[in-house]
C-alpha atoms as a PDB file:
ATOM      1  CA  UNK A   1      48.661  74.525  12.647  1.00  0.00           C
ATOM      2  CA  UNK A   2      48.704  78.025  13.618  1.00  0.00           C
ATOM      3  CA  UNK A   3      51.519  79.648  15.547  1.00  0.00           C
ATOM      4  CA  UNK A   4      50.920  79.746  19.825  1.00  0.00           C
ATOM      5  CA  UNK A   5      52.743  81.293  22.429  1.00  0.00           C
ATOM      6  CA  UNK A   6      56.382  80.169  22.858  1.00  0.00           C
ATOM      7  CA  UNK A   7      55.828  78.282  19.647  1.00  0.00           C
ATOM      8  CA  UNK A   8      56.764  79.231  15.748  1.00  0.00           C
ATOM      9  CA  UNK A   9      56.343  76.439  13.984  1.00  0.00           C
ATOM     10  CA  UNK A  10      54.481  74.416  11.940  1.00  0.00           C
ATOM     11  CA  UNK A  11      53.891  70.543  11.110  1.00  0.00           C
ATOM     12  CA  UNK A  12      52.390  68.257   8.758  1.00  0.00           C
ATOM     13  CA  UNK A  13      51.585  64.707   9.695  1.00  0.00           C
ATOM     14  CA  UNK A  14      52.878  62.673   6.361  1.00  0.00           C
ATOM     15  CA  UNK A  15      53.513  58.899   5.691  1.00  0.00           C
ATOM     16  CA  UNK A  16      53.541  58.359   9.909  1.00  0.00           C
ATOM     17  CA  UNK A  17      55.801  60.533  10.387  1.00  0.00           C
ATOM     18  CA  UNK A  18      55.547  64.566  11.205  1.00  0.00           C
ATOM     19  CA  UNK A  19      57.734  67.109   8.834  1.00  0.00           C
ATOM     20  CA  UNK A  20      58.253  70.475  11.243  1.00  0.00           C
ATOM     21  CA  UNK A  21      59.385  73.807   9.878  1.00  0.00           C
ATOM     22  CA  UNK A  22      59.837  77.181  12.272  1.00  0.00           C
ATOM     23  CA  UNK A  23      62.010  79.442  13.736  1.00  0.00           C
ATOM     24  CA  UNK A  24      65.332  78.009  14.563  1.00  0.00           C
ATOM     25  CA  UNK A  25      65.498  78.294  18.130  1.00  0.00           C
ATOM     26  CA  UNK A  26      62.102  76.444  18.603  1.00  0.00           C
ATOM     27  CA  UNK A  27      63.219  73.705  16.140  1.00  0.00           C
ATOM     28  CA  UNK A  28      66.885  73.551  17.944  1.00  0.00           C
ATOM     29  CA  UNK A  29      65.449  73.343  21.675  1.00  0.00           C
ATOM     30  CA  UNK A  30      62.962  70.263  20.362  1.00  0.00           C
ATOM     31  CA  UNK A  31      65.745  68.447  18.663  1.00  0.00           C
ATOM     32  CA  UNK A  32      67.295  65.270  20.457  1.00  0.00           C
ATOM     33  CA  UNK A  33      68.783  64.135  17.049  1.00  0.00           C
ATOM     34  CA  UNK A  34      70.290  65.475  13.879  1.00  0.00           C
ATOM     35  CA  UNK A  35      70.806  63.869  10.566  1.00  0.00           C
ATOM     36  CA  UNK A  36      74.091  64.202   8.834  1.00  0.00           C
ATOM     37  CA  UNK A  37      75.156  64.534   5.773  1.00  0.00           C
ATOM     38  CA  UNK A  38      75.833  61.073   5.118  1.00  0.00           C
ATOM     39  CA  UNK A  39      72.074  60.197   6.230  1.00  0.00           C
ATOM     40  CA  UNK A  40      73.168  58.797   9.677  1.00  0.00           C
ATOM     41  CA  UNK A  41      71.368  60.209  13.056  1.00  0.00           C
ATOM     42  CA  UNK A  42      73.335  61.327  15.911  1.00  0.00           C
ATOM     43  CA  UNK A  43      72.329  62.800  19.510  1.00  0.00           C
ATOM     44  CA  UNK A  44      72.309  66.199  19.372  1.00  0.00           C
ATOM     45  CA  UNK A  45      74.732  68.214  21.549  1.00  0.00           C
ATOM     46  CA  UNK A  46      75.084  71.505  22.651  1.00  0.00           C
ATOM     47  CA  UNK A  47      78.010  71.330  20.808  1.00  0.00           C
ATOM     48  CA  UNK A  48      75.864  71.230  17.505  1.00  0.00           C
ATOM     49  CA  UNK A  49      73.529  73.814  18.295  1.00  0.00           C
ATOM     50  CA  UNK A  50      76.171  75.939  19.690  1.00  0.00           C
ATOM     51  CA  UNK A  51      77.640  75.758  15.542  1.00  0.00           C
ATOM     52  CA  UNK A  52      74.362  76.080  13.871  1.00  0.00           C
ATOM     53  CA  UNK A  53      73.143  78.765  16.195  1.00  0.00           C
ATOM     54  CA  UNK A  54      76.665  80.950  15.275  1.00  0.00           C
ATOM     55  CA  UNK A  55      75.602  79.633  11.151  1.00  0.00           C
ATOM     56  CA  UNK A  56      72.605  80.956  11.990  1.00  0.00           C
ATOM     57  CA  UNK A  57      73.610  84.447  13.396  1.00  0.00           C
ATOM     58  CA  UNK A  58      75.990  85.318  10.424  1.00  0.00           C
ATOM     59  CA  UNK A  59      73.117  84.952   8.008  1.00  0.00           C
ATOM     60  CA  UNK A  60      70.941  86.763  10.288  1.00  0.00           C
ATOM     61  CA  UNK A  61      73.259  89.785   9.856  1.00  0.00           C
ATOM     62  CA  UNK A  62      73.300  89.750   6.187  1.00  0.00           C
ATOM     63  CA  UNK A  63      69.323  90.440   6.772  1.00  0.00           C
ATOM     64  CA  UNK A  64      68.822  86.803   5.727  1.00  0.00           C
ATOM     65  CA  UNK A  65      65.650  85.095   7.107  1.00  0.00           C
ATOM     66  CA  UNK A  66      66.239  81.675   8.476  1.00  0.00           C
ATOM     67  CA  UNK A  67      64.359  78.685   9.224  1.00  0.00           C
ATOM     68  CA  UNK A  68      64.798  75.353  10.202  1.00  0.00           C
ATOM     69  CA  UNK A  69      63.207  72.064   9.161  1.00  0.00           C
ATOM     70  CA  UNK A  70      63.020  68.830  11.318  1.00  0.00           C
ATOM     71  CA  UNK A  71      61.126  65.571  11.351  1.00  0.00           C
ATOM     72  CA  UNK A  72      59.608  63.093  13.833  1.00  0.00           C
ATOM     73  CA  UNK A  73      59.833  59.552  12.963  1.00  0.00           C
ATOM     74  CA  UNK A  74      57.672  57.859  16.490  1.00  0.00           C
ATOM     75  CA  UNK A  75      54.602  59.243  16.688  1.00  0.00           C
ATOM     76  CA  UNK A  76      52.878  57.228  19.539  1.00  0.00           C
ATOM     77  CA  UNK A  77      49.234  58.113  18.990  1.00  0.00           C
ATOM     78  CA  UNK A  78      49.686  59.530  15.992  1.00  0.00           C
ATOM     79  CA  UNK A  79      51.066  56.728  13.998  1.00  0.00           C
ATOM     80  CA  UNK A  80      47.472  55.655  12.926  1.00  0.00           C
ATOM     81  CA  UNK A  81      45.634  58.879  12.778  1.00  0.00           C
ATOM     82  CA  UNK A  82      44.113  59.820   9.222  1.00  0.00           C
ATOM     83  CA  UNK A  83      42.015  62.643  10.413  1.00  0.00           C
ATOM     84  CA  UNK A  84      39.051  60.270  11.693  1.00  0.00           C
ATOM     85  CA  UNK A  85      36.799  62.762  14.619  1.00  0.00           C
ATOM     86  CA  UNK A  86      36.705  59.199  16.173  1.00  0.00           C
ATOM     87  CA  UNK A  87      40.346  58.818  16.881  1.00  0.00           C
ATOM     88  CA  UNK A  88      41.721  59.395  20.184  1.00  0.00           C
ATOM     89  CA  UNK A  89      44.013  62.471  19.294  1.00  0.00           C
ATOM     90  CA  UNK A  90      41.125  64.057  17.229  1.00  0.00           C
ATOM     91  CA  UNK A  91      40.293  66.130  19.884  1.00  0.00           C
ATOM     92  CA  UNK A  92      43.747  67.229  21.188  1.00  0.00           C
ATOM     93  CA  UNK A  93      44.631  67.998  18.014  1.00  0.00           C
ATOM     94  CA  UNK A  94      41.560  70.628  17.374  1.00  0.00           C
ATOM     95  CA  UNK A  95      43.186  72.792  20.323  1.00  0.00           C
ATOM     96  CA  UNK A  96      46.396  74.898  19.026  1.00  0.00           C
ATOM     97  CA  UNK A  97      47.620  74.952  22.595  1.00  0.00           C
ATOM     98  CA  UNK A  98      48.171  70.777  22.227  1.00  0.00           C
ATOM     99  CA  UNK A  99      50.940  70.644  19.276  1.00  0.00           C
ATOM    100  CA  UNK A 100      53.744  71.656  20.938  1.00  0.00           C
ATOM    101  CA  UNK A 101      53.557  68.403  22.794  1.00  0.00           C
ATOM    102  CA  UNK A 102      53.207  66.515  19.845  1.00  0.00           C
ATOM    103  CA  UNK A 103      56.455  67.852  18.635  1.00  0.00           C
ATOM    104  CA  UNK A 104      58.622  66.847  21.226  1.00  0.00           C
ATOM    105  CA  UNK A 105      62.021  65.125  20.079  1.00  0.00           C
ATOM    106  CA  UNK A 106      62.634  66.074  16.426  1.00  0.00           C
ATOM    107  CA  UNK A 107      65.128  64.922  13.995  1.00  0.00           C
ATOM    108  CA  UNK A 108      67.016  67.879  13.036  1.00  0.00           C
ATOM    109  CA  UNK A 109      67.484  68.323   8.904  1.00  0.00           C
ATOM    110  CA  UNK A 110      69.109  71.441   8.665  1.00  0.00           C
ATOM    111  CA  UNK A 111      68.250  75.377   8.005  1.00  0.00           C
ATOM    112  CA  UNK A 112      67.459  77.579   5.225  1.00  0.00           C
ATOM    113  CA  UNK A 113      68.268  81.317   4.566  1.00  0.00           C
ATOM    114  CA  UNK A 114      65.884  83.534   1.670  1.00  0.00           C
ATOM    115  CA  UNK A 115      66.344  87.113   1.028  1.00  0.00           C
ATOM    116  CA  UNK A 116      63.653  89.387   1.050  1.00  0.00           C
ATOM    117  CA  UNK A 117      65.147  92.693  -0.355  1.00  0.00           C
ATOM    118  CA  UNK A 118      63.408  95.754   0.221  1.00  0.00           C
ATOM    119  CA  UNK A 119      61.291  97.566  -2.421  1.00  0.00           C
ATOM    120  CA  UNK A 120      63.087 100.233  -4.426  1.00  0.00           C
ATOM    121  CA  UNK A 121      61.844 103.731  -3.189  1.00  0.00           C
ATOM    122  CA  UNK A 122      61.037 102.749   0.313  1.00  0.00           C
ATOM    123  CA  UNK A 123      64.154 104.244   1.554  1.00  0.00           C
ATOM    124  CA  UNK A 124      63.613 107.588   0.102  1.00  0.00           C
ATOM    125  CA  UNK A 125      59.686 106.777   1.443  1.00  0.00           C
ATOM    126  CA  UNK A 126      60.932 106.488   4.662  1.00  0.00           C
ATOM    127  CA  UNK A 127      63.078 109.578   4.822  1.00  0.00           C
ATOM    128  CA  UNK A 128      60.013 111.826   4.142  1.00  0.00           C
ATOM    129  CA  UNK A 129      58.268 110.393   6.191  1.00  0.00           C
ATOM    130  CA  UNK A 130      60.986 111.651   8.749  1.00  0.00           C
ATOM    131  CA  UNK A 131      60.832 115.037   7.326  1.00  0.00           C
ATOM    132  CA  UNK A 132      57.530 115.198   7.362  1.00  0.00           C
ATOM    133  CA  UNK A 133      57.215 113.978  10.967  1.00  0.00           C
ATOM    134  CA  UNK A 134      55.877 110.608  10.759  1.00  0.00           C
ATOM    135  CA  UNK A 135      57.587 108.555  12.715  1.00  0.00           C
ATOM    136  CA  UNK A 136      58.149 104.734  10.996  1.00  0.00           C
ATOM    137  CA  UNK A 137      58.592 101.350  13.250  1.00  0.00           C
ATOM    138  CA  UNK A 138      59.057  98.411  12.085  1.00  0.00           C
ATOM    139  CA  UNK A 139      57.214  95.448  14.076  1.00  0.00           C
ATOM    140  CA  UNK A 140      59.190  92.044  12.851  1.00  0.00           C
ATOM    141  CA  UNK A 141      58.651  88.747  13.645  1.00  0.00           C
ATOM    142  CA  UNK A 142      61.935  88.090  12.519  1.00  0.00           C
ATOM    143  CA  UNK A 143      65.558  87.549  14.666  1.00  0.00           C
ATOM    144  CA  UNK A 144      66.598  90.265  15.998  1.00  0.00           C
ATOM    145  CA  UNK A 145      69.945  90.442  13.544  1.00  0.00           C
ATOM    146  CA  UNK A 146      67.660  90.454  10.634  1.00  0.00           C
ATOM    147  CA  UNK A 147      65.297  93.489  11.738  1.00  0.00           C
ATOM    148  CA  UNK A 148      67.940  95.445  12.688  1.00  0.00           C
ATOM    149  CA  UNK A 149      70.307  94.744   9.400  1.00  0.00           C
ATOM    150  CA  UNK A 150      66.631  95.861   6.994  1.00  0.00           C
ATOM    151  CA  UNK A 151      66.201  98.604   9.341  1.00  0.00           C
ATOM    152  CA  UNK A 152      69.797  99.779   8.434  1.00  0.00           C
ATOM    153  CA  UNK A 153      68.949  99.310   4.377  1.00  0.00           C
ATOM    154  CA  UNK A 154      65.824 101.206   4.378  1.00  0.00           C
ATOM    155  CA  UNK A 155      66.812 104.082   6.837  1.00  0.00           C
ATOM    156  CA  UNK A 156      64.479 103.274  10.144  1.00  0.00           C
ATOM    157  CA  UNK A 157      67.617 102.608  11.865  1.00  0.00           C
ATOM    158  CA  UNK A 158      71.176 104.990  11.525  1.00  0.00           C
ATOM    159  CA  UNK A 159      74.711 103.690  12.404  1.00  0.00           C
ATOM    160  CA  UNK A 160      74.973 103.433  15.864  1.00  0.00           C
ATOM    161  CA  UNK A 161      71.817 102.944  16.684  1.00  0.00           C
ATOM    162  CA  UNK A 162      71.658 103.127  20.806  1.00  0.00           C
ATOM    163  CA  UNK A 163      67.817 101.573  22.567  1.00  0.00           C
ATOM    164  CA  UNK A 164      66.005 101.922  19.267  1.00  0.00           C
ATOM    165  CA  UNK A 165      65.923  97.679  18.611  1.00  0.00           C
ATOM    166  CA  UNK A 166      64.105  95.169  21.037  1.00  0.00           C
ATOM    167  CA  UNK A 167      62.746  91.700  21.455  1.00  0.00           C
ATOM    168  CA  UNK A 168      59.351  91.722  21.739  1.00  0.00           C
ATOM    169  CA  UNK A 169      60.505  90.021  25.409  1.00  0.00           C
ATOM    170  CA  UNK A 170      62.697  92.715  26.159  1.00  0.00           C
ATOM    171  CA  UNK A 171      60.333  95.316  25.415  1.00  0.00           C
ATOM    172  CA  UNK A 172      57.941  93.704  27.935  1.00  0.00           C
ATOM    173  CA  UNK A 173      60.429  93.454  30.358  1.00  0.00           C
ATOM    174  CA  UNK A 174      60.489  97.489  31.313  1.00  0.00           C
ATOM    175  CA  UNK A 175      58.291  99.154  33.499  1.00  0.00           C
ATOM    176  CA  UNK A 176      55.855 101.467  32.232  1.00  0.00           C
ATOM    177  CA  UNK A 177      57.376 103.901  32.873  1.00  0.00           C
ATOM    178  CA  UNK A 178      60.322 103.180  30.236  1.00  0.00           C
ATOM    179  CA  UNK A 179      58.057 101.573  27.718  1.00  0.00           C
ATOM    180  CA  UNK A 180      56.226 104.900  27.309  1.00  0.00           C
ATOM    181  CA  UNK A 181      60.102 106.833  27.157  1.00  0.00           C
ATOM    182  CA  UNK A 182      60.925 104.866  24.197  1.00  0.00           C
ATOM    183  CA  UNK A 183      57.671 104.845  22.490  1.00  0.00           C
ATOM    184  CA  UNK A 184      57.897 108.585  22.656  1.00  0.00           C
ATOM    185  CA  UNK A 185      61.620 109.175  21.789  1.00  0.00           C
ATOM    186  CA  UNK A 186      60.705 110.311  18.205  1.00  0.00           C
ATOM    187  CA  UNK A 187      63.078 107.961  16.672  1.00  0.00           C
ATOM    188  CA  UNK A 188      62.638 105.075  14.430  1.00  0.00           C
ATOM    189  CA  UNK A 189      62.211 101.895  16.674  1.00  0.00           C
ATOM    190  CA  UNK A 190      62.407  98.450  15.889  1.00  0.00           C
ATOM    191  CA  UNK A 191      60.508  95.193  17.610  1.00  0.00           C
ATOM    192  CA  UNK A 192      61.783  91.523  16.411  1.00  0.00           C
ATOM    193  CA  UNK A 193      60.281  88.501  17.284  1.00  0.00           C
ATOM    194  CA  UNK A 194      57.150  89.465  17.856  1.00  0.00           C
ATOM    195  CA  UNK A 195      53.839  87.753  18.398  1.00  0.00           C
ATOM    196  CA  UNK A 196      49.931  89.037  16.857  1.00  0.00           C
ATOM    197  CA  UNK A 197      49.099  89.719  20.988  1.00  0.00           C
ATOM    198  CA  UNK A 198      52.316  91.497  21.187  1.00  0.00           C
ATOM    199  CA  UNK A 199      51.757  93.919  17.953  1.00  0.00           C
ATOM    200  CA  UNK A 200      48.484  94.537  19.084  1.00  0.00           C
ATOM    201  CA  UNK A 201      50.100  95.748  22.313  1.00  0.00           C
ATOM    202  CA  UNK A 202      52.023  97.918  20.774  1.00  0.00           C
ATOM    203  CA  UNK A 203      49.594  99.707  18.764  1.00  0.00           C
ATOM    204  CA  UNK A 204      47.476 100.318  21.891  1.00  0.00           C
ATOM    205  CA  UNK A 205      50.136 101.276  23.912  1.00  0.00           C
ATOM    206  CA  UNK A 206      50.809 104.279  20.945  1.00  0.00           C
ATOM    207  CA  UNK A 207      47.297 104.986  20.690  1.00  0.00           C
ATOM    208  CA  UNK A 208      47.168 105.410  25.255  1.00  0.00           C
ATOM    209  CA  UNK A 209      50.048 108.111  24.426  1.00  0.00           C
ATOM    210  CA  UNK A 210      47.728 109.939  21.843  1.00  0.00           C
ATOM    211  CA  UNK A 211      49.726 109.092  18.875  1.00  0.00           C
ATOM    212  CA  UNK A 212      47.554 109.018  16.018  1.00  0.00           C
ATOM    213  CA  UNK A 213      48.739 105.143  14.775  1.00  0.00           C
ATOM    214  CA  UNK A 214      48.374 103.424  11.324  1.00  0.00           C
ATOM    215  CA  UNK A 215      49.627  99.775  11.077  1.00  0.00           C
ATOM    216  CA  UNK A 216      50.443  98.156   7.900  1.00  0.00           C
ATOM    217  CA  UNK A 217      50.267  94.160   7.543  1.00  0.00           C
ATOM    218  CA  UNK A 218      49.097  91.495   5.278  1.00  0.00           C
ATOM    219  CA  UNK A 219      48.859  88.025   7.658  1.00  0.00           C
ATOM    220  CA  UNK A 220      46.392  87.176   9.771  1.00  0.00           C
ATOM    221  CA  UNK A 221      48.624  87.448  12.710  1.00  0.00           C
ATOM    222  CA  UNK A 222      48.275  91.159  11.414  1.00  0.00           C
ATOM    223  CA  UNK A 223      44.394  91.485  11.720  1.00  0.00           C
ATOM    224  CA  UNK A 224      44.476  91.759  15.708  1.00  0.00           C
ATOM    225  CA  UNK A 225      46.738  95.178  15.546  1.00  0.00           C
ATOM    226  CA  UNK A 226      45.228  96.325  12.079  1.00  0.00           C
ATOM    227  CA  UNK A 227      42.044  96.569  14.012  1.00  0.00           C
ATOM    228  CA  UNK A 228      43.031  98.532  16.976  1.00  0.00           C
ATOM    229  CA  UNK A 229      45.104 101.016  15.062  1.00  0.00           C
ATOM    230  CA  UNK A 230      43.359 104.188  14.080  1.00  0.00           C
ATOM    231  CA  UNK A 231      43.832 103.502  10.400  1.00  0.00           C
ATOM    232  CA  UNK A 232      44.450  99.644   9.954  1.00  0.00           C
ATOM    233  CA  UNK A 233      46.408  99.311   6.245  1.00  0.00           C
ATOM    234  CA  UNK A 234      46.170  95.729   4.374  1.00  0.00           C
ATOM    235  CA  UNK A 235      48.081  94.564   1.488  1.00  0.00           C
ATOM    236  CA  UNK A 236      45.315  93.952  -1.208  1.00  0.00           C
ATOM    237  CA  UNK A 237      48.013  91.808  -3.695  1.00  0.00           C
ATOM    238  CA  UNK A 238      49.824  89.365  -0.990  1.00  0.00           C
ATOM    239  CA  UNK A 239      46.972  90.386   2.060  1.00  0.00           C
ATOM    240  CA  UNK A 240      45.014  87.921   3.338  1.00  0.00           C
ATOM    241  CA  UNK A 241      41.044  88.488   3.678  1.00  0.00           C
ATOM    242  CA  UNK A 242      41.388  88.228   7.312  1.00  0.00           C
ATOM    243  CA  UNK A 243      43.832  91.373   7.032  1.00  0.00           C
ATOM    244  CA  UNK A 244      41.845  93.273   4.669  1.00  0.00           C
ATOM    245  CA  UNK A 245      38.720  92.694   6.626  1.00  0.00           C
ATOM    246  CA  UNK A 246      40.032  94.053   9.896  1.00  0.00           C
ATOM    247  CA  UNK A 247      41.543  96.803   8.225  1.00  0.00           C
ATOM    248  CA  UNK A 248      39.669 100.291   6.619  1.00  0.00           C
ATOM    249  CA  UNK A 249      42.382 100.816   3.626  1.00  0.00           C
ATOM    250  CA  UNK A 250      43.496  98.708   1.466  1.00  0.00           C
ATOM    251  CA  UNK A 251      46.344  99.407  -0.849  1.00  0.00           C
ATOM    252  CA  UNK A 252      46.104  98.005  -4.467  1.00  0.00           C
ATOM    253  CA  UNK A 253      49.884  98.218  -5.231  1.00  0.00           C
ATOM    254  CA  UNK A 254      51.305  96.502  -2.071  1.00  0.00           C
ATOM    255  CA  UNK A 255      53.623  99.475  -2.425  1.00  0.00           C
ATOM    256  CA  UNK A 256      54.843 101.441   0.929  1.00  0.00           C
ATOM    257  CA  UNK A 257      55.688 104.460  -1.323  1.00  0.00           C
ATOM    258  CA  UNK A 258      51.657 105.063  -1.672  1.00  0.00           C
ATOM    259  CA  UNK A 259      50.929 105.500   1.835  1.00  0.00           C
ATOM    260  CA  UNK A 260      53.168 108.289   1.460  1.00  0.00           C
ATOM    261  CA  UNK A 261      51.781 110.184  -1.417  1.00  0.00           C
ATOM    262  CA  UNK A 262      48.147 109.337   0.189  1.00  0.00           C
ATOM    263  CA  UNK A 263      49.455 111.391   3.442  1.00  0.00           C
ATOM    264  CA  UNK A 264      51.246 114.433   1.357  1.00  0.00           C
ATOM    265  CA  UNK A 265      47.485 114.629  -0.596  1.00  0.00           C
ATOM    266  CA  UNK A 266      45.577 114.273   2.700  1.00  0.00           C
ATOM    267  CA  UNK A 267      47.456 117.093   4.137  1.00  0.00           C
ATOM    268  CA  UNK A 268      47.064 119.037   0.656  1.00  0.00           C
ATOM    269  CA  UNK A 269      43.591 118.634   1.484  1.00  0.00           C
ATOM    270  CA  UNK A 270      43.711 119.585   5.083  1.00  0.00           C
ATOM    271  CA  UNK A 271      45.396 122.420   4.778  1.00  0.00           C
ATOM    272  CA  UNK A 272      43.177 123.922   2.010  1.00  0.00           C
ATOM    273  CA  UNK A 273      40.261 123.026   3.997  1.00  0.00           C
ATOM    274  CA  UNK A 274      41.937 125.142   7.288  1.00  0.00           C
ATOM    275  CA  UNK A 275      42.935 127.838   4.468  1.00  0.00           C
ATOM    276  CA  UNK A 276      39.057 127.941   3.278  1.00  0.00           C
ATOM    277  CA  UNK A 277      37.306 128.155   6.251  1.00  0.00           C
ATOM    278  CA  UNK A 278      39.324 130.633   7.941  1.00  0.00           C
ATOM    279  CA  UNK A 279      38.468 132.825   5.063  1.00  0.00           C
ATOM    280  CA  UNK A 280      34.815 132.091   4.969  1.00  0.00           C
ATOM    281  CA  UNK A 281      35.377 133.132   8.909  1.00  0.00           C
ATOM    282  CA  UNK A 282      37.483 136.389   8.234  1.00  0.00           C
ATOM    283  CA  UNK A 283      34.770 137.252   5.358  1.00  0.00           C
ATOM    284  CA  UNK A 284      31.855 136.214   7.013  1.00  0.00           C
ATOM    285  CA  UNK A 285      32.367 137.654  10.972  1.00  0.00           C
ATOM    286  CA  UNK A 286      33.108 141.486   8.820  1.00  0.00           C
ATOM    287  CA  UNK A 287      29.576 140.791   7.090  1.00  0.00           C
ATOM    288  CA  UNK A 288      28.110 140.206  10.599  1.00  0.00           C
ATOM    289  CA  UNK A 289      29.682 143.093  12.718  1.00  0.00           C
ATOM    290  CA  UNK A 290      28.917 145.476  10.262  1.00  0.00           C
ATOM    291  CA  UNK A 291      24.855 144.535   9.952  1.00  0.00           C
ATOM    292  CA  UNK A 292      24.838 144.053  13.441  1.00  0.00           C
ATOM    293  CA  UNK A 293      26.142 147.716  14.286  1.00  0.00           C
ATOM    294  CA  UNK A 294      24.336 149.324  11.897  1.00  0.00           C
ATOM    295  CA  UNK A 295      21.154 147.735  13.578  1.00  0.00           C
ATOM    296  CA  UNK A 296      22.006 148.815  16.810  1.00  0.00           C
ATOM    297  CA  UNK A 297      23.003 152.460  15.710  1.00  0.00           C
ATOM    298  CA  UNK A 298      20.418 152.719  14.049  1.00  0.00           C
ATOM    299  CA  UNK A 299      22.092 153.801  10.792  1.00  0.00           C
ATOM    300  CA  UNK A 300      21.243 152.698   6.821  1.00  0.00           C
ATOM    301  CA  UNK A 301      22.888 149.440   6.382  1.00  0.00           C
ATOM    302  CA  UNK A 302      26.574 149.460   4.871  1.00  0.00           C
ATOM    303  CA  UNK A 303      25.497 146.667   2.550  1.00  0.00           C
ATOM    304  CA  UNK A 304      22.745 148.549   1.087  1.00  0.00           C
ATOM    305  CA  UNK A 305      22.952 147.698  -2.263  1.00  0.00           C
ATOM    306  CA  UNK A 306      20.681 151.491  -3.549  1.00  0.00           C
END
């Protein structure tokens, strides 16, 4: 099942019943029960997601991902359905838009955290590409806690960070007007929780304030922005064909470190290419002048080689 608007998640219909994993909140506001420890179910109160959601926080600032797994035990429709095009859900099934309704009232089983530590040398990355004026978001669909405490480890973000991190929702929730302030502040910027429609908004929104935009990404929820950036980079180890497809580069090592040296030898190249032709110019315009006077002046040409 892929992931819809207002809905990160996704389910597996197993033995009649449906096994659920997403982001926390999703799984939390679609619980009615949760199963404790010693197997028994109990209502779920605001009481209990009021304590996971504060479990869930402190991992969230130790740059922990989370996510939460559930379970539906009555299925209704589903109870008989093996996949058959003649059943009755077969065709609410085949629209994305359907499956949130189909996960209504989940058993809640509990959350995991996994660490996904930063690359050595993408730190020091990062700073030159400050130095050298290339200005690095990060675009997250992670909690807000968890973008912001990477962001901190690899340098986008400094301590004491003021309007630099935003929900993809609280992003959309300025005017123009401000969007376009903080897209041109020159500082690293971070956007958590964000959606494929949302990155791809993003990226345009750069590109409408003539910033000259490469996005990295390897998922398919990557390929929408990857295309409408000026130079869409895909992993080629852990990217998806859908990414590399919509992208025109495609790095071999996975390695953010390369994009770097690939923009310090493109500018190498550049700027001996700017250094060439404006000697070819310099040379060439003398070469000119001087046949052209002697023409008009009527005098032996200054290139003569007699």
């Amino acid at each position: 099942m892929e992931f819809t608007r207002d809905r990160r998640a996704m389910s597996v219909l197993c033995n009649k019943n449906l096994y659920i994993k997403g982001s926390p909140e999703y799984i939390l506001n679609n619980s009615t029960q949760i199963l404790t420890k010693g197997g028994k179910k109990e209502t779920m109160t605001q009481k209990h997601k009021n304590n996971i959601q504060k479990e869930i926080d402190v991992l969230a600032k130790q740059g922990l991902r989370t996510l939460a797994f559930s379970y539906k035990e009555d299925l209704g429709d589903l109870n008989d359905y093996s996949g058959q095009e003649n059943h009755k859900c077969h065709k609410l099934l085949m629209k994305a838009e359907n499956f949130a309704s189909f996960e209504k009232n989940q058993i809640f089983l509990g959350v995991v955290a996994m660490q996904d530590p930063p690359r050595p040398g993408v730190k020091e990355s990062i700073k030159s590409c400050r130095e050298a004026g290339v200005n690095v978001f990060m675009i997250t669909g992670d909690v807000k806690e968890t973008a912001e405490s990477i962001a901190l480890q690899i340098g986008i973000l400094q301590p004491g960070f003021k309007e630099q991190s935003f929900t993809s929702k609280e992003f959309l929730g300025f005017d123009d007007k401000k969007q376009n302030v903080i897209l041109s502040s020159g500082n690293g910027l971070v956007f958590s929780r964000t959606e494929p429609a949302h990155k791809r908004f993003l990226v345009k929104k750069l590109s409408e304030l003539n910033h000259i935009v490469a996005m990295t990404g390897d998922g398919v929820n990557d390929a929408p922005a990857l295309q409408q950036a000026h130079i869409g980079i895909a992993m080629g180890i852990a990217g998806t064909e859908v990414a590399k497809e919509a992208s025109v580069m495609v790095l071999a090592d996975d390695n953010f470190s390369t994009i770097v040296t690939a923009v310090k030898e493109g500018r190498a190249i550049y700027a001996n290419m700017k250094a060439f032709i404006r000697y070819m110019i310099s040379s060439n315009i003398g070469e000119v002048v001087s046949i052209f006077l002697s023409s008009f002046l009527g005098v032996p040409d200054g290139f003569n080689s007699i």
